[in-house]
Structure formats: structure tokens, C-alpha cells
N, C-alpha and C. Protein backbone atom coordinates (compact mmCIF):
# COMPACT_ATOMS: atom_id res chain seq x y z
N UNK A 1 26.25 245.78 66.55
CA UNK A 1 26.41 245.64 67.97
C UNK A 1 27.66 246.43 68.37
N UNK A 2 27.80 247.11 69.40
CA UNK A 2 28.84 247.63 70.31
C UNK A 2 29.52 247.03 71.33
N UNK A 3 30.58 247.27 71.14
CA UNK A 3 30.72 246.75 72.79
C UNK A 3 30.99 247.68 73.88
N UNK A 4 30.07 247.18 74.95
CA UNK A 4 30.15 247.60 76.16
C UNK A 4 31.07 248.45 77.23
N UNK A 5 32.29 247.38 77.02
CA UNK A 5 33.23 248.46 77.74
C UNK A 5 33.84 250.13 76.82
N UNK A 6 34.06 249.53 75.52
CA UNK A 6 34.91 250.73 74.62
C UNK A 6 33.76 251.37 73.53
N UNK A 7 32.62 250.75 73.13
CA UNK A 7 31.95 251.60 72.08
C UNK A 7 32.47 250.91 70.77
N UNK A 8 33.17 250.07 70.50
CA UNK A 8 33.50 249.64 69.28
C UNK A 8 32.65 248.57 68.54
N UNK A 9 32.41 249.08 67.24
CA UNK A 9 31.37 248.98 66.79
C UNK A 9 32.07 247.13 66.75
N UNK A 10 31.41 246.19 66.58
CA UNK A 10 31.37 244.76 66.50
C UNK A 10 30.63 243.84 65.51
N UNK A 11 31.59 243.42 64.53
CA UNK A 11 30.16 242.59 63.68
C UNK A 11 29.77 241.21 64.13
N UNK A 12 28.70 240.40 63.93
CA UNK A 12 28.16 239.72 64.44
C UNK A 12 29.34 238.52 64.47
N UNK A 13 28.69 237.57 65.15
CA UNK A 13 30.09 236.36 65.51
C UNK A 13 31.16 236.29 66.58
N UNK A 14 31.15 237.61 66.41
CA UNK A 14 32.49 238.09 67.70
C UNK A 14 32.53 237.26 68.80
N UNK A 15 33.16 236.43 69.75
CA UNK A 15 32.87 236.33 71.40
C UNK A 15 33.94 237.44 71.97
N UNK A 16 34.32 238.24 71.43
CA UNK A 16 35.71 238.87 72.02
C UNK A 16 35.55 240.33 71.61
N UNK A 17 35.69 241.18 72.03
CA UNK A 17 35.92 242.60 71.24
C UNK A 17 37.16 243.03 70.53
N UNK A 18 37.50 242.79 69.36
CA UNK A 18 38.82 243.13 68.52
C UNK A 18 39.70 244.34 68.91
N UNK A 19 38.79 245.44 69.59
CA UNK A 19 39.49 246.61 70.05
C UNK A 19 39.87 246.34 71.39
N UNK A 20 39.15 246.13 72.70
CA UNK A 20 39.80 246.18 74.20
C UNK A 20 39.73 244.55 74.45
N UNK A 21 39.45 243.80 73.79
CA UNK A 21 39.38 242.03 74.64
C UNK A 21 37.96 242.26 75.45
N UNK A 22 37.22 242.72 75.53
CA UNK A 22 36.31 242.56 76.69
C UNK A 22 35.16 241.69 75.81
N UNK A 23 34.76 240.73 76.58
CA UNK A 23 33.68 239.81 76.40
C UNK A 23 32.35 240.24 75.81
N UNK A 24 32.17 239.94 74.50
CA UNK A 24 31.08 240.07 73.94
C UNK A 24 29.59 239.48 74.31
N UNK A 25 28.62 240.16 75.26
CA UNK A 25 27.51 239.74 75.26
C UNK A 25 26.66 239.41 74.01
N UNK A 26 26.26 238.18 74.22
CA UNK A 26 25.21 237.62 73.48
C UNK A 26 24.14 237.99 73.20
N UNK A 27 23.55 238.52 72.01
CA UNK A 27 21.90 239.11 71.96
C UNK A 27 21.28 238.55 71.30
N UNK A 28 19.77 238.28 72.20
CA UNK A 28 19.08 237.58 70.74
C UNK A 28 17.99 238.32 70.00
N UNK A 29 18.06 239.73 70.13
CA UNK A 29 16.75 240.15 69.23
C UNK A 29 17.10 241.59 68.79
N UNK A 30 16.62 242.18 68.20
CA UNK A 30 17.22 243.49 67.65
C UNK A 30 16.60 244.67 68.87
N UNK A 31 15.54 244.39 69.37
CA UNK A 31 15.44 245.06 70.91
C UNK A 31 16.27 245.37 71.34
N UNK A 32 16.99 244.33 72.00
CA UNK A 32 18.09 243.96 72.99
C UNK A 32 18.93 244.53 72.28
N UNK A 33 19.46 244.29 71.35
CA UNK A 33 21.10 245.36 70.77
C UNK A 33 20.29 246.34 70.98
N UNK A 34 19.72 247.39 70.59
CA UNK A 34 19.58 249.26 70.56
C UNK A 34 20.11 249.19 71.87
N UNK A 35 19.69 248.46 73.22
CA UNK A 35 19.81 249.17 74.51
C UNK A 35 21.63 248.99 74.65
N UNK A 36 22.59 248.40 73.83
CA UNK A 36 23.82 248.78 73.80
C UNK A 36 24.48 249.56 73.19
N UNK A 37 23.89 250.74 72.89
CA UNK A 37 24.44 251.90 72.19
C UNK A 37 25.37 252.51 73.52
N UNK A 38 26.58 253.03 73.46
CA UNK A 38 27.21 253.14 74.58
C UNK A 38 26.78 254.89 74.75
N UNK A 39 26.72 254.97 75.91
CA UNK A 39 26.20 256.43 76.27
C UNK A 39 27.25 257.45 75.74
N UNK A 40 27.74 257.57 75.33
CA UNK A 40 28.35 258.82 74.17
C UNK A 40 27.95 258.77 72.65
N UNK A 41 27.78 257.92 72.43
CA UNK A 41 27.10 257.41 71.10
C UNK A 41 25.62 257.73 71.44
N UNK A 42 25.08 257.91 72.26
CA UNK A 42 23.83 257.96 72.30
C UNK A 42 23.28 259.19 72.70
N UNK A 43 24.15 260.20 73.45
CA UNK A 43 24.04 261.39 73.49
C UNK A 43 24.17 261.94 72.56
N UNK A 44 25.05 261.63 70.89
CA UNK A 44 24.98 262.52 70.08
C UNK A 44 24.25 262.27 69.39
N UNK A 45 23.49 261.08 69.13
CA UNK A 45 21.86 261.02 68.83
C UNK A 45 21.06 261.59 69.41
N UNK A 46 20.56 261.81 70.52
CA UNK A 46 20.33 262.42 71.45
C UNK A 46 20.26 263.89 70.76
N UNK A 47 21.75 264.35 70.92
CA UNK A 47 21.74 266.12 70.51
C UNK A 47 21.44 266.33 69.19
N UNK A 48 21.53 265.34 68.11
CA UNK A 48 21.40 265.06 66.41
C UNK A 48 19.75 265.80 66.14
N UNK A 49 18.67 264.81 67.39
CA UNK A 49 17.75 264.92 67.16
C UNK A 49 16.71 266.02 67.94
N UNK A 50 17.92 266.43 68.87
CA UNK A 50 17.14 268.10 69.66
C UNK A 50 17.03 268.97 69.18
N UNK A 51 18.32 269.47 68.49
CA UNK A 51 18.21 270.34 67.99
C UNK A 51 17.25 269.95 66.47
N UNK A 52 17.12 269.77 65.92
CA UNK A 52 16.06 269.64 64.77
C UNK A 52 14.53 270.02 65.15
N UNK A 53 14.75 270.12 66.55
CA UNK A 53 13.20 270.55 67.00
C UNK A 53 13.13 270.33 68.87
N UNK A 54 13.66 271.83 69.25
CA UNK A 54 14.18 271.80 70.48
C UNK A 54 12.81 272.10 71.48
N UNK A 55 12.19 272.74 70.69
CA UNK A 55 10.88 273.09 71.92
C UNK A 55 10.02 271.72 71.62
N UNK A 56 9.75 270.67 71.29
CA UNK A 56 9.46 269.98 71.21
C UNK A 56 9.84 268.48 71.71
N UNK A 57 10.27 269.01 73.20
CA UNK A 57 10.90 267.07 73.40
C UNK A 57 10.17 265.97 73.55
N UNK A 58 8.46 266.30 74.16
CA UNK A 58 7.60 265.38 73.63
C UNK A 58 8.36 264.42 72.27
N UNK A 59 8.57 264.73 70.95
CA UNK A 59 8.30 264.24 70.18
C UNK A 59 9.55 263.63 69.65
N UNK A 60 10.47 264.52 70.73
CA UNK A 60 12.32 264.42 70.52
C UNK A 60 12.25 263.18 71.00
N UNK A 61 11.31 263.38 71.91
CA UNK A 61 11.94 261.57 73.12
C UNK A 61 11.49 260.56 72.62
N UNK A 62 9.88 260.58 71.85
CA UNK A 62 9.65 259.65 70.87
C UNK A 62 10.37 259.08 70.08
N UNK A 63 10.84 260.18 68.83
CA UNK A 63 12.08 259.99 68.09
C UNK A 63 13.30 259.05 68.65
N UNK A 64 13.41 259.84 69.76
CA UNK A 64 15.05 259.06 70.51
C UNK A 64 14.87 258.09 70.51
N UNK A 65 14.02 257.19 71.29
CA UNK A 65 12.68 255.75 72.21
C UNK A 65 13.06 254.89 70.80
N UNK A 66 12.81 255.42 69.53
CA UNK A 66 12.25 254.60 68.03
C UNK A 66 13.40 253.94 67.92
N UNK A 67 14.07 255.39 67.40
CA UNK A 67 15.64 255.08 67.00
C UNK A 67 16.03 254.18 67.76
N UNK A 68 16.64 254.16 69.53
CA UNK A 68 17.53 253.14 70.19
C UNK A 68 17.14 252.21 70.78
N UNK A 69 15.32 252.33 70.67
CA UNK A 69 15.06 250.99 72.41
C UNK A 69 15.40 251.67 73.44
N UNK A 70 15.20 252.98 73.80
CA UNK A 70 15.51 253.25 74.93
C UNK A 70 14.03 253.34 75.59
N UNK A 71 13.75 252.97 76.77
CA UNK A 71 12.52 253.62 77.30
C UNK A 71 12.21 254.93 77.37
N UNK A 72 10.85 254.97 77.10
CA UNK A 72 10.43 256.50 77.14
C UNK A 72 10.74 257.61 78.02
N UNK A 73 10.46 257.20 79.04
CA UNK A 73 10.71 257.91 80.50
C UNK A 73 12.37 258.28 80.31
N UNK A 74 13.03 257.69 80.02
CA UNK A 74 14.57 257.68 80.33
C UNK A 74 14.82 259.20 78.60
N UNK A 75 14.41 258.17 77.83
CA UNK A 75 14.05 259.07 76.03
C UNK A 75 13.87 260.89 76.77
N UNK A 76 12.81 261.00 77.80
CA UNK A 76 12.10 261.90 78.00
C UNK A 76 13.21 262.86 78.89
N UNK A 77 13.51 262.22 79.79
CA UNK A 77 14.38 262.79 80.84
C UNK A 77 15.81 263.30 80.27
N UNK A 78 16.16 262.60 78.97
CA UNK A 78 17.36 263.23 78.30
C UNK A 78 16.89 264.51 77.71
N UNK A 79 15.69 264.38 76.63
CA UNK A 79 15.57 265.52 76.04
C UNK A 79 15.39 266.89 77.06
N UNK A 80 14.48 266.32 78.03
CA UNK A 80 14.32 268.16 78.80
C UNK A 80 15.40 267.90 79.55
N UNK A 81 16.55 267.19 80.07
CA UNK A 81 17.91 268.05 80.03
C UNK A 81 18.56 268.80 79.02
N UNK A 82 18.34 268.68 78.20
CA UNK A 82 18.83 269.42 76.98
C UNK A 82 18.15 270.22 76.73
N UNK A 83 16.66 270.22 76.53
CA UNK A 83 15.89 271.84 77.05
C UNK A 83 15.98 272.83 77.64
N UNK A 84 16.51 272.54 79.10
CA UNK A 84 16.79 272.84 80.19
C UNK A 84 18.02 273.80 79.87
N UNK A 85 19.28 273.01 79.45
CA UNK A 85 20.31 273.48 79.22
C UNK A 85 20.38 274.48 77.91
N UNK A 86 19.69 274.61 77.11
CA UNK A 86 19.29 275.23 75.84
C UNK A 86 18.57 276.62 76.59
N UNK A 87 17.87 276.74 77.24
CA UNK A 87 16.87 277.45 77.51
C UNK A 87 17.40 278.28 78.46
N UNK A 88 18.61 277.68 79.64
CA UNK A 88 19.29 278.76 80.04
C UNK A 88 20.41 279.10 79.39
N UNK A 89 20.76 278.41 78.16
CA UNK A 89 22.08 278.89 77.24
C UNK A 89 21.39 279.99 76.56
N UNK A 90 20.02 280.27 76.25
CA UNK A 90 19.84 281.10 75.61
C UNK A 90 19.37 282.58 76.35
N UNK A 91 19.42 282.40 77.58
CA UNK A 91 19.12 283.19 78.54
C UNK A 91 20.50 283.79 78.91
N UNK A 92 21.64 283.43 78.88
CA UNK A 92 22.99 283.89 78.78
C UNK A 92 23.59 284.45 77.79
N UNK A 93 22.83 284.19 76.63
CA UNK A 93 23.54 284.53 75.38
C UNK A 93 24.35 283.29 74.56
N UNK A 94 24.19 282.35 74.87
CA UNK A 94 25.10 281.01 74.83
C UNK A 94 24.66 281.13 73.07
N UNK A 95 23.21 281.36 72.74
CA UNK A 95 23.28 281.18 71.33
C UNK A 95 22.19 282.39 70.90
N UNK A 96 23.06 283.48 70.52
CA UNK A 96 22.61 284.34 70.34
C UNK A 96 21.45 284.80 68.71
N UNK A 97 20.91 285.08 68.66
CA UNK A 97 19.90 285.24 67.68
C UNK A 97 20.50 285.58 66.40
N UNK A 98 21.48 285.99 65.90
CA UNK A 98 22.37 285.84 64.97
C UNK A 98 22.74 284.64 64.60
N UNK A 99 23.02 283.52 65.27
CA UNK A 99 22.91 282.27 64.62
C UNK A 99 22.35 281.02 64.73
N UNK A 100 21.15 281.62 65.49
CA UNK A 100 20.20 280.88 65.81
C UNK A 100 18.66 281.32 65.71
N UNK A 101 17.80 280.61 65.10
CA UNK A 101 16.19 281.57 64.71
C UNK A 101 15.83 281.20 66.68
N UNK A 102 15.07 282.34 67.28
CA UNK A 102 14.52 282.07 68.45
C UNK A 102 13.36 281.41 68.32
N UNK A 103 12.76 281.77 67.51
CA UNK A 103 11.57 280.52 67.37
C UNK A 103 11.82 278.90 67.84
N UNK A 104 12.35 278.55 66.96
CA UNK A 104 12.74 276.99 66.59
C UNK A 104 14.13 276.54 66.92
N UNK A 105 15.27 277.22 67.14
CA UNK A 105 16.57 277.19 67.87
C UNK A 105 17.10 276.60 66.40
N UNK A 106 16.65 276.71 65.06
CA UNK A 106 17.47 276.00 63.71
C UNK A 106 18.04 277.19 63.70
N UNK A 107 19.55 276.54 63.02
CA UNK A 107 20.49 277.29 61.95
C UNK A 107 20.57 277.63 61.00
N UNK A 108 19.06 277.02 60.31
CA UNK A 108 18.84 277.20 59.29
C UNK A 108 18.76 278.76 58.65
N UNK A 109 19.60 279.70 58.71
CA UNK A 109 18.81 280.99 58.71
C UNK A 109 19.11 281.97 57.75
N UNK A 110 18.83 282.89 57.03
CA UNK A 110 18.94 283.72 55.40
C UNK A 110 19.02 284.87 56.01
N UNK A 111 20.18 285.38 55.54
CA UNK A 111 20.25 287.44 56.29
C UNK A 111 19.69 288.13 54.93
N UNK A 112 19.18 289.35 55.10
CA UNK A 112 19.26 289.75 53.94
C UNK A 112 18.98 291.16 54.33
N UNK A 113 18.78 292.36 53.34
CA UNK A 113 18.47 293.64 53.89
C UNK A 113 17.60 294.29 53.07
N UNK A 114 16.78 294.53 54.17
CA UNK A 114 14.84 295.04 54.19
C UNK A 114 15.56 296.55 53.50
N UNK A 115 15.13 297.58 51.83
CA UNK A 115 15.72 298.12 51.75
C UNK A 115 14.56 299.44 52.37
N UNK A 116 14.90 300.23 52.61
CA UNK A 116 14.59 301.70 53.16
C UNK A 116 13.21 302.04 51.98
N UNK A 117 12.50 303.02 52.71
CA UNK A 117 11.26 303.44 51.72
C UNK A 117 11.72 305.06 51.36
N UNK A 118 11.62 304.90 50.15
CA UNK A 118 11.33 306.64 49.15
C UNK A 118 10.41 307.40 50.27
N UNK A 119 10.62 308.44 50.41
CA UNK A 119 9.56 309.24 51.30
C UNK A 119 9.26 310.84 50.01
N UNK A 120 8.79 311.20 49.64
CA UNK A 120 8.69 312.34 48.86
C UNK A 120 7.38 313.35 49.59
N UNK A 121 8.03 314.43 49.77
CA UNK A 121 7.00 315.20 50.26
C UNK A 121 7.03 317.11 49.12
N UNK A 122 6.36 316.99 49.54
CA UNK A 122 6.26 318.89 48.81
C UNK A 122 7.45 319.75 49.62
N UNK A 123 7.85 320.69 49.08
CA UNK A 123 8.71 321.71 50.33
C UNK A 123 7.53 322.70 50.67
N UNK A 124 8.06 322.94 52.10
CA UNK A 124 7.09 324.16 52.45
C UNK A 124 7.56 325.33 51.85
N UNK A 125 8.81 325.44 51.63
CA UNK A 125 9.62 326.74 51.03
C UNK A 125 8.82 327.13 49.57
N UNK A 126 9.41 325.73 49.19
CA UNK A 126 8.85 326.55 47.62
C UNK A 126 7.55 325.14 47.15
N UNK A 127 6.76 325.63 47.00
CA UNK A 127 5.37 324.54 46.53
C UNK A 127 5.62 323.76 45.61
N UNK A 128 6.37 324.56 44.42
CA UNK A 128 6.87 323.69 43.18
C UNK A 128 7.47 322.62 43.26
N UNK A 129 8.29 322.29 44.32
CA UNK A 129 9.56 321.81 44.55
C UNK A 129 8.82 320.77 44.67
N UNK A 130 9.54 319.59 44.74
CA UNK A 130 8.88 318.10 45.56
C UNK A 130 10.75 317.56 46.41
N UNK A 131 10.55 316.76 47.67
CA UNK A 131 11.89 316.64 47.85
C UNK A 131 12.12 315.00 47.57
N UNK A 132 13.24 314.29 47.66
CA UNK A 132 12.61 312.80 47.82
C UNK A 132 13.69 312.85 48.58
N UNK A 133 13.54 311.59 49.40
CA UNK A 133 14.49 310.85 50.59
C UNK A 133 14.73 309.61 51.22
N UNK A 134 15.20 309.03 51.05
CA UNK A 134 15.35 307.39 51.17
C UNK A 134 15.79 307.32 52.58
N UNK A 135 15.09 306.23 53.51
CA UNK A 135 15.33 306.44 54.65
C UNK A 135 16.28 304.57 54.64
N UNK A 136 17.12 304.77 55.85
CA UNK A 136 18.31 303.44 55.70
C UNK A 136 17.06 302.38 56.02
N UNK A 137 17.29 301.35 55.04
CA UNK A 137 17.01 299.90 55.43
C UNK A 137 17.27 298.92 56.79
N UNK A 138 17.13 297.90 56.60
CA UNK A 138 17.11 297.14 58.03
C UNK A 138 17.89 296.23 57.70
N UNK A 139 18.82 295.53 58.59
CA UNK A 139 18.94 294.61 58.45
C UNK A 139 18.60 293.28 58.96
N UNK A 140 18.17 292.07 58.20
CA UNK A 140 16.84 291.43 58.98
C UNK A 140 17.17 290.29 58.80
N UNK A 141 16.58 288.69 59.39
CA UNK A 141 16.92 287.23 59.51
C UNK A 141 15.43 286.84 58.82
N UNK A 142 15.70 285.76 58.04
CA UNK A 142 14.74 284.82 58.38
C UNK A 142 15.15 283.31 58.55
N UNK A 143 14.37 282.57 59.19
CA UNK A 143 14.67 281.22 59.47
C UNK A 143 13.81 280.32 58.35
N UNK A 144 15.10 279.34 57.64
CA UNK A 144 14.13 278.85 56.56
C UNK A 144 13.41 277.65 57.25
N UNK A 145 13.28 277.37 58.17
CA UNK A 145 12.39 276.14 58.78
C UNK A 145 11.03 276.76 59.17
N UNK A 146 11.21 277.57 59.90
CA UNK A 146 9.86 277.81 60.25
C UNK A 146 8.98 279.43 60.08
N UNK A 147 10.45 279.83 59.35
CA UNK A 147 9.82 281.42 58.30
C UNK A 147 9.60 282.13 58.96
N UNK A 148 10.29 282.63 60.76
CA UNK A 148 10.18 283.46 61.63
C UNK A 148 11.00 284.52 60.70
N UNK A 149 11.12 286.12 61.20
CA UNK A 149 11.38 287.00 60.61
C UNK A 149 11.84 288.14 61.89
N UNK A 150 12.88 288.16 62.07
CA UNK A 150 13.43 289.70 63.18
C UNK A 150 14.39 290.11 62.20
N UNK A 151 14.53 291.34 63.68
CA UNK A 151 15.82 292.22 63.90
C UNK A 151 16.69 291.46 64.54
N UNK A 152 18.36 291.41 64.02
CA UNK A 152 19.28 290.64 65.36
C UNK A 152 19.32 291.85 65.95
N UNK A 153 19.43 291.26 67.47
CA UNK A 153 20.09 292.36 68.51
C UNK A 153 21.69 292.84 68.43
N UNK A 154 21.56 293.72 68.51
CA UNK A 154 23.34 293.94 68.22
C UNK A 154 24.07 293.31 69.56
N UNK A 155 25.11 292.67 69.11
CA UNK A 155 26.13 292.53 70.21
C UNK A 155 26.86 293.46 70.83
N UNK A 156 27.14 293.65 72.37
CA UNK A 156 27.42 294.39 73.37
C UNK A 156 29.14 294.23 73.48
């Protein structure tokens, strides 16, 4: 249990809060405690469980709903603020594709470099000849969650 005014966590028995004095409400069912998670505590559950799967708040708000007793509707209305805010952060550059897969918005992500292909051709000069030439590699992302694969954009 929490308490209400400060967020401090409370073990059962209490009538008093050990941290600010403020009066410990009484609960009788484990329902009823989730809905006292104090709203900063519950926003970073909230953000814990967005990002793990941001285009998806359908299932974010579910998640959220399980975890705290919060109602759905309310579950729902947090996550697509955080959609919302994600979606024009990424429209600004707020989280640029370098450390973030665009697919899935995970961090999960592996650089590595795509190497260049051998090209060998004949010379026109001399027939005998053969030339070879390695053209530069790429450098490329993948995201280990959901195995998307780019180019980063270079930064400006």
C-alpha cells in the first residue's frame, strides 16, 4: 500500500504514514489498493510498459488495466498520450533512428557493416587483363526485437 499524500510505500497495519503523518486509508481488497498507486509511480509504469511496444497501446493499456486496477478507458487514454507524444518526438527528431529501430521504437539495436561487393570485370585496353574492385560497404542497424534492417540517416 502507498500513501496518498507522499507515495510512501506502507506496510500493512499502519493507521499513520511513517514518512508525512497523513492518515492511512483503510482497504479491504487487493482491487482497491492498485487504484493507490500515486500518479508518478504510475506513470513510470505507464512509460516501463510503452515503450516495450509503442505502436501498440491497445495492448499497452491492457497491460497497464492488469498490472494497477486502473480502468481501461483511463489505461487507454494514458497510453495514446504517450503515442501521441512519441509520434511527434519522432517527427522532430526527438529519437532519431540511430538509437531507436523505427519499426518498433526498441533500443534494442546491433550496428554492424554490410561489407562492399568484389566487382571484376575484363579491361577494354588489354583483354588479358581482368581488373578487380571492391566497392565501400554500408553501414547498417538491425533491431533485435523485431529484425527490422536500415540505413541510419546521417545527422545534420
Amino acid at each position: 500500500m502507498f500513501c496518498v499524500q507522499c507515495g510512501f510505500k506502507i506496510e500493512d497495519g499502519y493507521k499513520f504514514c511513517p514518512n508525512c503523518g497523513a492518515k492511512v486509508v483503510s482497504v479491504q481488497d487487493d482491487t482497491q489498493q492498485k487504484h493507490e498507486i500515486p500518479r508518478g509511480e504510475l506513470d513510470k509504469i505507464a512509460d516501463k510498459i510503452f515503450w516495450n511496444a509503442p505502436q501498440d497501446t491497445i495492448g499497452c493499456a491492457k497491460h497497464l488495466s492488469m498490472d494497477t486496477g486502473l480502468e481501461k478507458r483511463e489505461a487507454q487514454r494514458m497510453m495514446n498520450d504517450r503515442y501521441r507524444e512519441w509520434k511527434l518526438g519522432k517527427k522532430n527528431g526527438k529519437y532519431p533512428d540511430t538509437e531507436y529501430c523505427p519499426c518498433c521504437a526498441s533500443k534494442n539495436i546491433e550496428y554492424y557493416h554490410k561489407p562492399g561487393i568484389f566487382i571484376t570485370r575484363q579491361s577494354s585496353a588489354f583483354k588479358s587483363v581482368m581488373i578487380s574492385s571492391q566497392t565501400d560497404g554500408v553501414d547498417m542497424m538491425k533491431c533485435q526485437r523485431c529484425g527490422h534492417k536500415w540505413v541510419p540517416k546521417k545527422r545534420r
